[in-house]
Protein backbone atom coordinates (compact mmCIF):
# COMPACT_ATOMS: atom_id res chain seq x y z
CA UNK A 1 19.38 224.73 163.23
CA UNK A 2 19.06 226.56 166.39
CA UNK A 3 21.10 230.32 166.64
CA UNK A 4 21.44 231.00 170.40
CA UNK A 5 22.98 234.49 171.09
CA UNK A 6 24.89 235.52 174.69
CA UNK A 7 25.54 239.02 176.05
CA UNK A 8 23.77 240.82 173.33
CA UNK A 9 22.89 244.57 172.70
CA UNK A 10 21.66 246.35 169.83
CA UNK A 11 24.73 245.91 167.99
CA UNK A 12 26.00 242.67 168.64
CA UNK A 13 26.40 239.54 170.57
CA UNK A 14 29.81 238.82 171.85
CA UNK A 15 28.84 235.01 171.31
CA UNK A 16 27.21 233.54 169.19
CA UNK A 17 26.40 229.60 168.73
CA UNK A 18 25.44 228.05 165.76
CA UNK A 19 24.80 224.25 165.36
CA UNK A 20 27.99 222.97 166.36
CA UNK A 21 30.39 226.45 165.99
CA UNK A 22 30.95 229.14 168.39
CA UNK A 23 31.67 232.42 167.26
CA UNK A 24 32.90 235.26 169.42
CA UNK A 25 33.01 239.01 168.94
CA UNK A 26 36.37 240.65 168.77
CA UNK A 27 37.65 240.63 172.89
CA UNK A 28 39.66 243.75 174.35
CA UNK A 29 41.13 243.89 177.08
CA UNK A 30 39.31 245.08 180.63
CA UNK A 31 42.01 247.41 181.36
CA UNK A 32 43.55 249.42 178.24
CA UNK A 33 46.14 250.93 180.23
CA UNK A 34 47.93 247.88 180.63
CA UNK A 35 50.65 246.81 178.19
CA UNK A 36 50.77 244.43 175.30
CA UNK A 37 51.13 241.54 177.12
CA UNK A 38 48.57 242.69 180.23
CA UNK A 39 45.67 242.79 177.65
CA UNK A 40 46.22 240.00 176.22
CA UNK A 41 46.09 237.73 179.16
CA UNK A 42 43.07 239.63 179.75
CA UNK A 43 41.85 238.58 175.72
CA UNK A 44 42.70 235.15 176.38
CA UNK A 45 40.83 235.24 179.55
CA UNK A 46 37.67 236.67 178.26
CA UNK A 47 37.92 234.04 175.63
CA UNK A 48 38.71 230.77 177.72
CA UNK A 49 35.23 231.80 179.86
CA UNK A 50 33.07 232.74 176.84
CA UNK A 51 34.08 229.19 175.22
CA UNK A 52 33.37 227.85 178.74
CA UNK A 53 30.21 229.58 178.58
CA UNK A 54 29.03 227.79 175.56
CA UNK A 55 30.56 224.48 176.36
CA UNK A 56 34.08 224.50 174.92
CA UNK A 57 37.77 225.36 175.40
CA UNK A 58 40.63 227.10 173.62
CA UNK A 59 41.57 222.74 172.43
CA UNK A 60 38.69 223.64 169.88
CA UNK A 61 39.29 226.99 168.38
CA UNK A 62 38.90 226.72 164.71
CA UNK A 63 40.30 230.41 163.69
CA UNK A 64 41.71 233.38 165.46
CA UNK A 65 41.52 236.82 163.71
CA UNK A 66 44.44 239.13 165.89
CA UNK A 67 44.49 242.98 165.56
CA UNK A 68 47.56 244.89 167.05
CA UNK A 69 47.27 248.18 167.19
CA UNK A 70 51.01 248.44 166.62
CA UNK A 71 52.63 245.40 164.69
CA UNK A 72 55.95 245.79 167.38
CA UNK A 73 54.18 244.26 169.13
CA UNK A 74 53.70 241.20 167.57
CA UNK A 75 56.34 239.14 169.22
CA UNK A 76 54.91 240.32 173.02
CA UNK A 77 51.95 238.91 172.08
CA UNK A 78 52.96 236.16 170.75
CA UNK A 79 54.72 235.28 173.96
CA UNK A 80 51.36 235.08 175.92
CA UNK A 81 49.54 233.32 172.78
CA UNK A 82 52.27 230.47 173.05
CA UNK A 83 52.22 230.05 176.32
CA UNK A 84 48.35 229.83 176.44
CA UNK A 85 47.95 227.93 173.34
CA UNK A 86 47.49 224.07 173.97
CA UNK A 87 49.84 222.16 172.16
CA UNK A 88 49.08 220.66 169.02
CA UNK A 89 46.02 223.05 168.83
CA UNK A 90 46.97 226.14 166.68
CA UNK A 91 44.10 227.08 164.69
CA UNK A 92 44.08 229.12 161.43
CA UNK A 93 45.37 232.44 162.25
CA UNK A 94 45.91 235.81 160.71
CA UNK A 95 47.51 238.52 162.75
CA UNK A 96 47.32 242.29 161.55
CA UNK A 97 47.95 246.25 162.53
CA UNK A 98 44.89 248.07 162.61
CA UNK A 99 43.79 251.21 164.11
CA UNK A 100 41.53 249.60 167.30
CA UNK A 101 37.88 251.20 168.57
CA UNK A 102 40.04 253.29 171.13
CA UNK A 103 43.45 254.33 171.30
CA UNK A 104 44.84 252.69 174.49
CA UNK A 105 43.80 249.36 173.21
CA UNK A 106 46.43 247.56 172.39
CA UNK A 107 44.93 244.10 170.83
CA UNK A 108 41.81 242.72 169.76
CA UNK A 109 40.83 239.00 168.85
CA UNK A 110 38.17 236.94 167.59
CA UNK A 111 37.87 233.34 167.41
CA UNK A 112 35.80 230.93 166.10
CA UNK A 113 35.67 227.17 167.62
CA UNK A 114 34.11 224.28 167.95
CA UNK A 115 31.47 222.61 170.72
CA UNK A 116 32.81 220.53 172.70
């Protein structure tokens, strides 16, 4: 089976296709001065055009990994998640507070989903 990898550098790929599974590197938001709920619309965004980009949507996400930098803000985020979130689609998801790559970042996420 066939690996193709997307926007790669010597670290990592930030997707990552696998027979039929897409995997995606954790997404930050563009703009870490925004709040809680600013980066993640930006997430979700990054995430809705790297699925496009391999042929999917958010209908087919398997599992979302969340990382808050601060676990208040859980609920804000939440907010955005639901209101992106197709219904009838929730995938396995874990949701935890962890000290991000920088300190204005407010959330990270990773997903894993299926080709369309």
């Amino acid at each position: 089976m066939s690996i193709t990898r997307n926007h790669t550098n010597s670290r990592m790929s930030q997707l990552v296709v696998h027979g039929d599974t897409i995997y995606l590197a954790g997404q930050v938001a563009s703009d870490s001065s925004a709040n809680i709920a600013t980066q993640t619309r930006q997430v979700l965004d990054k995430i809705d055009n790297l699925l496009a980009e391999a042929g999917s949507d958010k209908s087919r996400i398997l599992s979302a990994q969340i990382w808050l930098a601060n676990i208040g803000h859980y609920a804000a985020m939440n907010e955005v998640w639901d209101e992106w979130m197709p219904a009838g689609n929730a995938p396995a998801r874990a949701c935890i507070e962890a000290r991000l790559a920088f300190p204005d970042l407010l959330v990270e996420i990773g997903i894993i989903a299926a080709v369309k």
